[in-house]
Protein backbone atom coordinates (compact mmCIF):
# COMPACT_ATOMS: atom_id res chain seq x y z
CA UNK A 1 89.94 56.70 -10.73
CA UNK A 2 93.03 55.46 -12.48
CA UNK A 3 95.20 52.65 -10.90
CA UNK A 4 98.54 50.72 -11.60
CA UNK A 5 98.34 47.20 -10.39
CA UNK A 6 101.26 44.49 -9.99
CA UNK A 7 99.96 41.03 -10.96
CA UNK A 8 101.53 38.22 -9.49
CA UNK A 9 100.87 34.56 -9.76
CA UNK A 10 98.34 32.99 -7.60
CA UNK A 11 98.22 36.55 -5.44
CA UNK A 12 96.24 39.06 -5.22
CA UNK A 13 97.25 42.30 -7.14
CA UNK A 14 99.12 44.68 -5.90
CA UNK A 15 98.55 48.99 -6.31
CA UNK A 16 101.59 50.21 -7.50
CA UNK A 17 100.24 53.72 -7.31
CA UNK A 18 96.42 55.74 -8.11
CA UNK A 19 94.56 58.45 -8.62
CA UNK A 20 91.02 59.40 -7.74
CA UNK A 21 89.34 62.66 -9.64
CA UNK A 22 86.58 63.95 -8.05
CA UNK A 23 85.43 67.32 -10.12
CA UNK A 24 89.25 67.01 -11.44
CA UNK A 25 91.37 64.76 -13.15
CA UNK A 26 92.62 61.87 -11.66
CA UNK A 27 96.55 61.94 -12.41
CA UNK A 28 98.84 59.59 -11.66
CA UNK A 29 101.30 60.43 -9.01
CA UNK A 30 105.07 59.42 -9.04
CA UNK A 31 104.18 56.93 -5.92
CA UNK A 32 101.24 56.15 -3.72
CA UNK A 33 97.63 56.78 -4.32
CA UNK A 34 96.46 60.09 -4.22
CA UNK A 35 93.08 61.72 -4.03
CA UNK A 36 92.36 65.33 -5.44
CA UNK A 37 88.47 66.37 -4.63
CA UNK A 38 86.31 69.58 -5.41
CA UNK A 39 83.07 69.46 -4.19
CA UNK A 40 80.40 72.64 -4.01
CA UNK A 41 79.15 71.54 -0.91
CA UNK A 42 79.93 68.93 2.04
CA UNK A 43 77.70 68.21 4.84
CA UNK A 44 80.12 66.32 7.32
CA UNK A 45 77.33 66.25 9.84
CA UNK A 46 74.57 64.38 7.56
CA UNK A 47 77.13 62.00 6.77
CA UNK A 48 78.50 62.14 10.60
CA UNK A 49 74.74 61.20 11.71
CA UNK A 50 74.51 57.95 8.48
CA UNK A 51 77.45 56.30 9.85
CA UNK A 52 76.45 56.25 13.37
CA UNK A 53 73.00 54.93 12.62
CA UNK A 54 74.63 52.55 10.45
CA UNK A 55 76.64 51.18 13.47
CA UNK A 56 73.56 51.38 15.63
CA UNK A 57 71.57 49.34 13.13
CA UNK A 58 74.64 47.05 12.97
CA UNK A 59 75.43 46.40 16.59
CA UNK A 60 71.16 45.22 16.79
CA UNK A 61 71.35 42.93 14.69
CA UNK A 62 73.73 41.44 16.70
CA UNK A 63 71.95 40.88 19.18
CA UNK A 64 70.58 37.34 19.35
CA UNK A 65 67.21 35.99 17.80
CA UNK A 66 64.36 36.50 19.26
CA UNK A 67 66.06 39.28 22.27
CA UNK A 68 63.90 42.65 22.17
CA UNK A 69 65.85 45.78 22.24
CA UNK A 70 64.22 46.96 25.44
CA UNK A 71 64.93 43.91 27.41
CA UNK A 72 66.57 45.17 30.76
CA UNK A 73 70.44 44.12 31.13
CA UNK A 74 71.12 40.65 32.55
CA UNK A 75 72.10 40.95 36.40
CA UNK A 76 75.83 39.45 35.66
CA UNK A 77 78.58 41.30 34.32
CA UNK A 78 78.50 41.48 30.65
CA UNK A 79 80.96 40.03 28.46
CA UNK A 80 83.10 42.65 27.08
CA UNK A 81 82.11 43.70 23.53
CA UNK A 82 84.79 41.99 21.01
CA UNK A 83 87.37 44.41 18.92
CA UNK A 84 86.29 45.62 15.60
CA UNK A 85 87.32 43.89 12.44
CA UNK A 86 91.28 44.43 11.21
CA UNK A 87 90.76 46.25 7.94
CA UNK A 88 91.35 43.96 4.62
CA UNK A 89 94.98 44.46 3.20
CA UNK A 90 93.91 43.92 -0.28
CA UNK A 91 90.91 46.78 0.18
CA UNK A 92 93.05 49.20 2.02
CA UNK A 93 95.82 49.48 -0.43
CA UNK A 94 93.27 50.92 -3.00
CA UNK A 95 92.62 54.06 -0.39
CA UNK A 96 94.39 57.42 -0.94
CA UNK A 97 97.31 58.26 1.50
CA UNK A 98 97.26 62.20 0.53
CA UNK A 99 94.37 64.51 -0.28
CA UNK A 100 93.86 67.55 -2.05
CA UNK A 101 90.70 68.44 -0.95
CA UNK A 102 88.58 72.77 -1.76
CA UNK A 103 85.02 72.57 -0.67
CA UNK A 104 83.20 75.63 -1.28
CA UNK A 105 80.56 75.20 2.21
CA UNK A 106 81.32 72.61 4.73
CA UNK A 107 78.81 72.12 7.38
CA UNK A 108 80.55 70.43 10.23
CA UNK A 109 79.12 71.26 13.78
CA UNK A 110 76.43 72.75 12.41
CA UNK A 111 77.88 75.77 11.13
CA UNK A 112 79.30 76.56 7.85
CA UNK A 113 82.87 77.01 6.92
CA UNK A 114 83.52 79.01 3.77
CA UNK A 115 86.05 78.20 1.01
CA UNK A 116 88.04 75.31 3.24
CA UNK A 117 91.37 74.11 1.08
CA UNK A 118 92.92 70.88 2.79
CA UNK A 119 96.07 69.66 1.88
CA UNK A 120 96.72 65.75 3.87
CA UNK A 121 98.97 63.35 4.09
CA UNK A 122 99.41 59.50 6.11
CA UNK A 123 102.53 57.75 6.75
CA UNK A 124 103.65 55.66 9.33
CA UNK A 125 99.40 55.15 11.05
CA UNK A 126 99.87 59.20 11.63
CA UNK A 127 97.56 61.41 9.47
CA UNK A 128 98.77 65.41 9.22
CA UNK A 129 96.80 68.04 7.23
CA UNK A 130 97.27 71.79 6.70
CA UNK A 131 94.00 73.53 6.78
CA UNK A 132 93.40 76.87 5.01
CA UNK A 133 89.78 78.86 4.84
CA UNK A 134 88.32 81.85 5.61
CA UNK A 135 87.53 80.91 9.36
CA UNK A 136 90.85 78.63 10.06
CA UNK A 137 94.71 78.47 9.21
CA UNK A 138 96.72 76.29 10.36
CA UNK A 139 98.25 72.38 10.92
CA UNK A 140 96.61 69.40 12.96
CA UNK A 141 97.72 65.66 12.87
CA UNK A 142 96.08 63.01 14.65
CA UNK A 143 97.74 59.89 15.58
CA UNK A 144 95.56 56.72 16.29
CA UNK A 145 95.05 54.94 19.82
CA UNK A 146 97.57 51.79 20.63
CA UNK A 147 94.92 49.15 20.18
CA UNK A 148 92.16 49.56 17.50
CA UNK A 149 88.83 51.03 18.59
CA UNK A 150 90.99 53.23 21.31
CA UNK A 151 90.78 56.99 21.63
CA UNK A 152 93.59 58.51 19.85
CA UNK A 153 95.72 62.12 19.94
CA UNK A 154 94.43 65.24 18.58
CA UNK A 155 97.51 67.99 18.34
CA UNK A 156 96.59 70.98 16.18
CA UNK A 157 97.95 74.50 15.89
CA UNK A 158 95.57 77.51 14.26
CA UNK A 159 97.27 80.98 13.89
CA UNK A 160 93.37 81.59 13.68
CA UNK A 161 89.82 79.97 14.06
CA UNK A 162 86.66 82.04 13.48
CA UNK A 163 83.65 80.14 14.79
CA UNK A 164 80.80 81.37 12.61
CA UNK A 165 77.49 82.27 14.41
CA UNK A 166 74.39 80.51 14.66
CA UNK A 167 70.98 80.07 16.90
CA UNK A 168 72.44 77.40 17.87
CA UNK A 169 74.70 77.85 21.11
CA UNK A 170 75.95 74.51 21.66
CA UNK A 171 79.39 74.54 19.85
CA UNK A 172 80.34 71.60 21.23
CA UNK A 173 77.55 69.25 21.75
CA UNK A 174 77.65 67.13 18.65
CA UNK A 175 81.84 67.08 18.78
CA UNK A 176 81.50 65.58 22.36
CA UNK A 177 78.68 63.78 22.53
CA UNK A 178 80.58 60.25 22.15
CA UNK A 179 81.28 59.01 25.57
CA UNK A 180 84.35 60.11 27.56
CA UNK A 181 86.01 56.80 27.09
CA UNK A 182 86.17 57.48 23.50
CA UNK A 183 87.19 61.27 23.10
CA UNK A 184 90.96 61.36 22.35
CA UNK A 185 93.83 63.41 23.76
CA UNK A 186 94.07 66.64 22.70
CA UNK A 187 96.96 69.45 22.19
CA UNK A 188 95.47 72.60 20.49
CA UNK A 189 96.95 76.28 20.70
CA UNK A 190 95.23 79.08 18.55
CA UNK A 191 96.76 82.12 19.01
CA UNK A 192 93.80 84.37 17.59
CA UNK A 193 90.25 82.83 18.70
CA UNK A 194 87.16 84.54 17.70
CA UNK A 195 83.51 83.70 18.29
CA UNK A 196 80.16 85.34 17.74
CA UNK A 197 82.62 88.15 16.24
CA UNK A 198 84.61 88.65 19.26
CA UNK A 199 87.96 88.17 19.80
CA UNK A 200 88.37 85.84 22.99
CA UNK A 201 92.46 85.94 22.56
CA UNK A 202 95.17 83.08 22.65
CA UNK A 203 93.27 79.88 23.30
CA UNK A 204 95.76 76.88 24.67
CA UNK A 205 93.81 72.90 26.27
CA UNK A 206 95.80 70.27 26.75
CA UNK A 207 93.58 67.24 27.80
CA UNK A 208 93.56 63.19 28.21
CA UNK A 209 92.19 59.81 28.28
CA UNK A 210 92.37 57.63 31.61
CA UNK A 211 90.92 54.83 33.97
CA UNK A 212 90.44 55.81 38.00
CA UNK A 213 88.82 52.55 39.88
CA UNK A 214 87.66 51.25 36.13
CA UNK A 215 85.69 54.26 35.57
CA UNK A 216 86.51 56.39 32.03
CA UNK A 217 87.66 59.76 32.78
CA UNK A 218 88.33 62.50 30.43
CA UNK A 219 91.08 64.91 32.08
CA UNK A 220 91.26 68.52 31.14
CA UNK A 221 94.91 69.19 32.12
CA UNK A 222 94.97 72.75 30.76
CA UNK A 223 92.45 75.41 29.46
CA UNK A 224 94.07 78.58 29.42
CA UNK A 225 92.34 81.98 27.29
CA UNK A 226 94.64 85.10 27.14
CA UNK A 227 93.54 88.24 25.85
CA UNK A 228 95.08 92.07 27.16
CA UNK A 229 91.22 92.15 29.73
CA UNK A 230 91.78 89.25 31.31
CA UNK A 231 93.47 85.54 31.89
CA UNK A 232 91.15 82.41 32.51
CA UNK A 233 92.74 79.13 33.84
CA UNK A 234 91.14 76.03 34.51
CA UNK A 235 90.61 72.71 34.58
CA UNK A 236 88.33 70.08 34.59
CA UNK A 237 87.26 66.48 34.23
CA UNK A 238 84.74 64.40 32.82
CA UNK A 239 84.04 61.17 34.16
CA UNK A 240 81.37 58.78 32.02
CA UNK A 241 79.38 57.74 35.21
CA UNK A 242 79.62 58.50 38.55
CA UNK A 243 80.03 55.25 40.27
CA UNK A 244 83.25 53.64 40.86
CA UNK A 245 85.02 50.76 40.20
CA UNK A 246 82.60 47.37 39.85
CA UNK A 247 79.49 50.16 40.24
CA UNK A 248 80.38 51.83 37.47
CA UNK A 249 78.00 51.73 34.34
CA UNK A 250 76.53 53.61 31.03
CA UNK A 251 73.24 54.15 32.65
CA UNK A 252 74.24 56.12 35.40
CA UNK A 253 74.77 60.20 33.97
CA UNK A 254 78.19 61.41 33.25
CA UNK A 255 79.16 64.44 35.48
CA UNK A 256 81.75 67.28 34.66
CA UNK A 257 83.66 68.80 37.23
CA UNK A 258 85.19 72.42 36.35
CA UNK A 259 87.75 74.86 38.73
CA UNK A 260 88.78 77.96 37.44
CA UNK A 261 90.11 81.31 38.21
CA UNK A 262 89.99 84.51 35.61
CA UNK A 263 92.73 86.58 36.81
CA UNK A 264 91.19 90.40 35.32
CA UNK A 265 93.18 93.46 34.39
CA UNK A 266 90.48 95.65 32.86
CA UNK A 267 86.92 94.49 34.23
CA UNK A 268 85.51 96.94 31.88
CA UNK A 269 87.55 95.85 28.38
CA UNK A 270 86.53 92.80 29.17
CA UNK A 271 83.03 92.40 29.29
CA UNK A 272 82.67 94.45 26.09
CA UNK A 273 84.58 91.96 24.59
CA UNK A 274 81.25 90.00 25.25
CA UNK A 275 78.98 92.84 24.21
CA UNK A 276 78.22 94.83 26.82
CA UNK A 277 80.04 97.91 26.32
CA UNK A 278 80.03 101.27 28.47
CA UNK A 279 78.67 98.88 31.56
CA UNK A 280 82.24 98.94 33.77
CA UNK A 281 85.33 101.17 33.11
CA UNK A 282 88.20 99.57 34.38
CA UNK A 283 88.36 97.35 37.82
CA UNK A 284 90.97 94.47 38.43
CA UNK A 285 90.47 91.53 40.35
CA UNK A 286 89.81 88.11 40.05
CA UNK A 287 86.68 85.45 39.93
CA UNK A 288 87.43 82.15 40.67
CA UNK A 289 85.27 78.87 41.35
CA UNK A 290 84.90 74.85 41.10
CA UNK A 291 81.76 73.92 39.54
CA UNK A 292 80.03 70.32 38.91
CA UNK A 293 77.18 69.51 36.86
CA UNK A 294 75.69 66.04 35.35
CA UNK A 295 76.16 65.71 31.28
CA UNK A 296 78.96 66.50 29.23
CA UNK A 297 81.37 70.02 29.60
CA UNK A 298 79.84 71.47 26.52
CA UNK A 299 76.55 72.48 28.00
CA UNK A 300 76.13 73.25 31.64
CA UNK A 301 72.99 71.12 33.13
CA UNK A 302 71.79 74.02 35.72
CA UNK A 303 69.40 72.33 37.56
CA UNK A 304 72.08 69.69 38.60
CA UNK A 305 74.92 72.31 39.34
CA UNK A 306 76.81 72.62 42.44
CA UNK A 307 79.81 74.88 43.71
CA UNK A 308 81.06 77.56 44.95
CA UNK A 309 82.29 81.27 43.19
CA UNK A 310 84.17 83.81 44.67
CA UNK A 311 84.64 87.70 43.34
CA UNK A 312 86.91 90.31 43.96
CA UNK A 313 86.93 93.49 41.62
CA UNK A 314 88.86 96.62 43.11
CA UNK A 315 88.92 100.13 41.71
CA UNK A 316 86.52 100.61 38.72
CA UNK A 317 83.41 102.40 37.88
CA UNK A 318 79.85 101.63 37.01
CA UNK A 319 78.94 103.89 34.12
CA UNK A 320 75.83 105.20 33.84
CA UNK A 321 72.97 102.80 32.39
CA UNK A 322 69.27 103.07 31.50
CA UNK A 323 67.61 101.60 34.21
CA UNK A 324 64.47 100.26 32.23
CA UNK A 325 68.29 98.21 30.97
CA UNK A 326 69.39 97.02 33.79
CA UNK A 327 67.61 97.85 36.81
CA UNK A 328 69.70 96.47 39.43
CA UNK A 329 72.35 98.35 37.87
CA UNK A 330 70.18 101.90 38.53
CA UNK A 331 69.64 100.83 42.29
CA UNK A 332 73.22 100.12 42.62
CA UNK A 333 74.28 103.89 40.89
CA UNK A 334 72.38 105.19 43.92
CA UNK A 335 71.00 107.61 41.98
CA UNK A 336 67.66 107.88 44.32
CA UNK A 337 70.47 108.87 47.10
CA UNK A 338 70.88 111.93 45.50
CA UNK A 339 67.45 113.44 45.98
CA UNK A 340 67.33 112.21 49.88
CA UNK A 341 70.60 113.20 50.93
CA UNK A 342 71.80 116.64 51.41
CA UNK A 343 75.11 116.23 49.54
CA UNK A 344 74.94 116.47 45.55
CA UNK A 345 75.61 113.20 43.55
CA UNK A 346 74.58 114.26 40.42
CA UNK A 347 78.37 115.47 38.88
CA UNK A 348 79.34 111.60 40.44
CA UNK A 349 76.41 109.99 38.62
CA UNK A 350 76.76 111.62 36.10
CA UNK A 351 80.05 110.29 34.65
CA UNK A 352 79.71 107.16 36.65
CA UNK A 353 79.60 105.57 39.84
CA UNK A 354 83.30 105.10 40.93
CA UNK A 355 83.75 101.54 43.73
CA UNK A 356 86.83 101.06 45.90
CA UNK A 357 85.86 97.41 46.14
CA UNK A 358 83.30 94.81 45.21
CA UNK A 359 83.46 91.79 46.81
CA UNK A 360 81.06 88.30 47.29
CA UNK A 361 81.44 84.45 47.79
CA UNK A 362 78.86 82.26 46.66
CA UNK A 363 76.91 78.65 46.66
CA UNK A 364 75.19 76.90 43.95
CA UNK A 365 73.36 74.16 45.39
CA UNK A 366 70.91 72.13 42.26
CA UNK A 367 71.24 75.30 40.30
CA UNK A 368 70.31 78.12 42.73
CA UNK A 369 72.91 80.73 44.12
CA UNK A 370 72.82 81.86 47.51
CA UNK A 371 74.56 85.00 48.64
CA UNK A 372 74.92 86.24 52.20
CA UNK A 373 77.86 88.68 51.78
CA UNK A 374 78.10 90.75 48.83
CA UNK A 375 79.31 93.96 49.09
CA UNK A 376 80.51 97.26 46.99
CA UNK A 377 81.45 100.25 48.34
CA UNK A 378 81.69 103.54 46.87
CA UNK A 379 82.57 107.20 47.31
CA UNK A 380 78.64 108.10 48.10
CA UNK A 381 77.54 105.06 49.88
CA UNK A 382 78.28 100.70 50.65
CA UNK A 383 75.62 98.42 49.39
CA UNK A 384 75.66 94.83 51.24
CA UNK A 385 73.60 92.17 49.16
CA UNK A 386 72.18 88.51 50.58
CA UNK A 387 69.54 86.39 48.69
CA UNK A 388 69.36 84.20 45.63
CA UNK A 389 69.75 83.48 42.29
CA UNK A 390 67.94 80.68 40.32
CA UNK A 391 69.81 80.19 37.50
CA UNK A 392 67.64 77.39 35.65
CA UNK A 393 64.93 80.22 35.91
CA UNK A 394 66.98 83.20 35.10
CA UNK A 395 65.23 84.88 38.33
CA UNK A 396 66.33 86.19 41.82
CA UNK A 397 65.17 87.24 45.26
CA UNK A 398 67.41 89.68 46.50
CA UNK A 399 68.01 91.86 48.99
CA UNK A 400 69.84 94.75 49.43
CA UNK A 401 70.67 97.21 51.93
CA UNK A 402 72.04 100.58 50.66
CA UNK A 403 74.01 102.90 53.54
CA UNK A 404 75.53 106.12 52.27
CA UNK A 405 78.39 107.28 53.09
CA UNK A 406 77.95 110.86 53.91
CA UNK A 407 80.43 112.75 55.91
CA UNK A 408 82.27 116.40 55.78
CA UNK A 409 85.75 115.68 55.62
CA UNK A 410 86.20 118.61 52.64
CA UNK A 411 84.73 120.94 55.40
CA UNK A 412 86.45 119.55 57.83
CA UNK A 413 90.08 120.32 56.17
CA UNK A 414 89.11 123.26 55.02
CA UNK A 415 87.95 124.48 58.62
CA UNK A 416 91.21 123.28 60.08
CA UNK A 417 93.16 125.49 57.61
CA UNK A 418 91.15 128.67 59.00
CA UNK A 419 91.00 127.91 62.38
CA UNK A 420 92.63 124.90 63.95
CA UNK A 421 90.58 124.80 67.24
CA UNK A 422 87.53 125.07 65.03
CA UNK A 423 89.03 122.46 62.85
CA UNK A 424 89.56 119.82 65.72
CA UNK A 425 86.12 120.53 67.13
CA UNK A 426 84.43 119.71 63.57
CA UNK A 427 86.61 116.94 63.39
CA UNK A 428 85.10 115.31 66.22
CA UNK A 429 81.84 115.98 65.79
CA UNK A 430 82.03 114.51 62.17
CA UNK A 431 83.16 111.08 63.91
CA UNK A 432 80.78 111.36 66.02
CA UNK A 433 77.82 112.11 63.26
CA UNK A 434 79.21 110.10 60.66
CA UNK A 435 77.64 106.83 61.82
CA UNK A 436 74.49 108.04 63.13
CA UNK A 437 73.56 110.13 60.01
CA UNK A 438 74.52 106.73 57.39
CA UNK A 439 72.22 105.20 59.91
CA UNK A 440 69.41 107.15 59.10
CA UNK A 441 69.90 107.46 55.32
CA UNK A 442 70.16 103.93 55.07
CA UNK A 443 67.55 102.14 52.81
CA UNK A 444 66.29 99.28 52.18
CA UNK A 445 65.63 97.50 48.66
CA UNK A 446 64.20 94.27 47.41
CA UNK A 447 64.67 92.81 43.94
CA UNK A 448 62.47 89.52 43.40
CA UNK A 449 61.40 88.59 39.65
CA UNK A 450 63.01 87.87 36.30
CA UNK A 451 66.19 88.69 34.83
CA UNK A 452 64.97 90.51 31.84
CA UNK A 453 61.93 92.20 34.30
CA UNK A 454 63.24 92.30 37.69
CA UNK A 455 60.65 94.00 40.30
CA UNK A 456 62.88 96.50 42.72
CA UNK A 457 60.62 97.55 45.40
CA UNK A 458 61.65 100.09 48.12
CA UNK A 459 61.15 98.58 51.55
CA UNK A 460 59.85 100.90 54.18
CA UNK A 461 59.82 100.55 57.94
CA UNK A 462 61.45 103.09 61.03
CA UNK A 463 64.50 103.29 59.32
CA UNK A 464 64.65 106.27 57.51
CA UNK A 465 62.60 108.48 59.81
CA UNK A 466 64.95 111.10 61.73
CA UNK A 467 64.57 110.31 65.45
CA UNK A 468 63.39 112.97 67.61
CA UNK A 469 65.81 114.02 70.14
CA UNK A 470 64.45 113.50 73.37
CA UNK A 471 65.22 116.89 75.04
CA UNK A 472 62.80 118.35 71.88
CA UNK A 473 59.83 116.32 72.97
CA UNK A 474 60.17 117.18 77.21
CA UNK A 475 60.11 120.88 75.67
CA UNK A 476 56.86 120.61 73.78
């Protein structure tokens, strides 16, 4: 470090500018104090977890003499906790107001982010950094809260932002695990997003920091992800305990409220984007929802979820899948239709099991789904779900009821070319079959089990058995 100080006569001195070197030389600037750092390796989240035990261990001792740390809170309404400290003039002037900062790795939510070159500045309480590395480009700033200790405002812009993959699924969890009261406002647009290797598209969340009835609530104003499959839209809202007003407290959980809708051009494009290619081709729709959990948005807390979903996919096609894969997906394909019906399905199945419509509403009650009208129907056959879904347990209980389709409406145009009068009489005998002869393919199928193992079990009973007409059993 390297420093020019002002003395002055009974006063303290005064930095007329510095320099601090870390792996480089400290040079003196033309004004201010500057700070130029290379460093191999940075672990923001070991240092991340020393300065909050530090301020644990500092806030008990604190506490009075002689008070144990488990002692229950006093009945009365606490006194609120006093401000922190104003920093100390004559040890702030020493600090650097612009960085220069290369770190090889930084770990910082638990992941590592290669080759990171930050370039920072602060003037007038606002701080503003460009960011360059291999995962993220781009500018953020971050202006403090009004009053000291209160959340402040978080703009950024990222032309892109790789997150780099881990075990570890919870991105978020050590960013927001302060309480809502604390997390600051936040701007951030990235116009190329890309996680676990996928491109997710144009990422935009506007969010910020209020009081309803004296209880903290963090507002999600705006979460918007574009990408040429699909648009999501939501928002949501975090509030640090449910109880209002003078009921309001730390103890109680903090619950996260989330409504969406993902408006979907390509059904198909868009859950390969997520890694499950050649499982739809094409399909547009929408899927839209308002969910509520206890704890924080980063993680969902299933066996405290609630809501409601609703799904609407038109015109795609189930391709064909393994069904040791995805089992449900093989009872769906119908493919056991084609040996019990009389019509061929095998060219159909074969490429794909096109569907005019899928379409379901939903409840989540404490983490389990209940469904009493799903429904896709296809060329060959409609297939009307009810049952549920426990999603803490990744298992189900369904139940499905599969009635084909099956009518002769080629022949039927065909026969009507030849011979009208023929025509017109197969015509109304195929109305008149049509819903007699679904009727008795009709089957019945239950799923119960795990996700990855699901059980499907045909289930047997009169239907299926071609009735005897009764003028067949007076003759014998």
């Amino acid at each position: 470090a390297a420093y020019l100080l002002r003395y002055q006569s009974k006063a303290l001195p005064a930095v007329v500018r510095g320099a601090i070197g870390v792996n480089r030389p400290a040079d003196l600037p033309s004004e201010g104090v500057v700070a130029a750092v290379d460093l191999p390796a940075f672990d923001a989240d070991a240092w991340r977890a020393l300065v909050t035990q530090m301020r644990t261990q500092g806030a008990a001792s604190d506490s009075p003499p002689g008070t144990p740390s488990t002692a229950p809170p006093a009945p009365s309404t606490p006194a609120p906790a006093a401000p922190p400290a104003a920093a100390n003039p004559a040890v702030t002037q020493f600090l650097p107001n612009r960085f220069a900062l290369h770190i090889d790795t930084l770990t910082l939510l638990k992941r590592h982010w290669d080759d990171v070159i930050v370039g920072a500045s602060h003037a007038d309480g606002k701080w503003q950094a460009n960011i360059a590395s291999n995962q993220v480009s781009g500018h953020v700033s971050w202006l403090p809260g009004a009053t000291r200790g209160s959340p402040g405002t978080l703009q950024a812009r990222f032309a892109r932002v790789v997150i780099p993959s881990v075990e570890d699924k919870d991105l978020l969890g050590p960013a927001m695990s302060a309480p809502a009261q604390n997390m600051p406002s936040i701007d951030l647009v990235v116009n190329e997003l890309i996680v676990r290797d996928r491109n997710v598209g144009r990422l935009e969340v506007d969010a910020h920091n209020f009081e309803e009835d004296g209880v903290p609530v963090w507002q999600l104003d705006k979460l918007d992800i574009t990408n040429p499959a699909a648009t999501l839209t939501a928002t949501a809202n975090w509030r640090t305990s449910t109880g209002l007003g003078a009921t309001a407290d730390e103890i109680t959980p903090r619950r996260t409220v989330f409504d969406f809708k993902l408006d979907i051009k390509d059904a198909g494009a868009l859950i390969e984007r997520f890694g499950l290619p050649r499982t739809i081709k094409g399909g547009t729709g929408s899927l839209s929802g308002k969910l509520a959990w206890l704890g924080a948005p980063a993680v969902i807390d299933f066996p405290t979820l609630n809501g409601n979903l609703a799904a609407d996919l038109r015109h795609g096609q189930i391709l064909k899948i393994d069904p040791g894969v995805a089992t449900l997906l093989g009872v769906l394909s119908l493919q056991s239709l084609a040996r019990i019906a009389t019509l061929d399905f095998r060219d159909v199945i074969g490429e794909g099991l096109p569907f005019s419509s899928v379409t379901a509403t939903a409840q989540i009650h404490n983490g389990i789904g209940r469904t009493d009208n799903f429904r896709m129907v296809t060329a060959p056959a409609r297939v009307d779900m009810t049952g549920t879904v426990d999603l803490a347990q990744k298992s189900q209980d369904m139940h499905l009821h599969v009635t084909p389709t099956v009518s002769v409406g080629a022949g039927v145009i065909a026969a009507a070319v030849i011979n009208p009068f023929f025509g017109l009489g197969a015509l109304v005998a195929d109305l008149a079959l049509t819903q007699s002869v679904s009727h008795v393919f009709a089957r019945e199928y239950a799923i119960t089990g795990s996700w990855s193992k699901p059980h499907v079990e045909r289930v047997t009973g009169d239907r299926g058995n071609m009735d005897v007409p009764a003028s067949t059993v007076e003759a014998h």
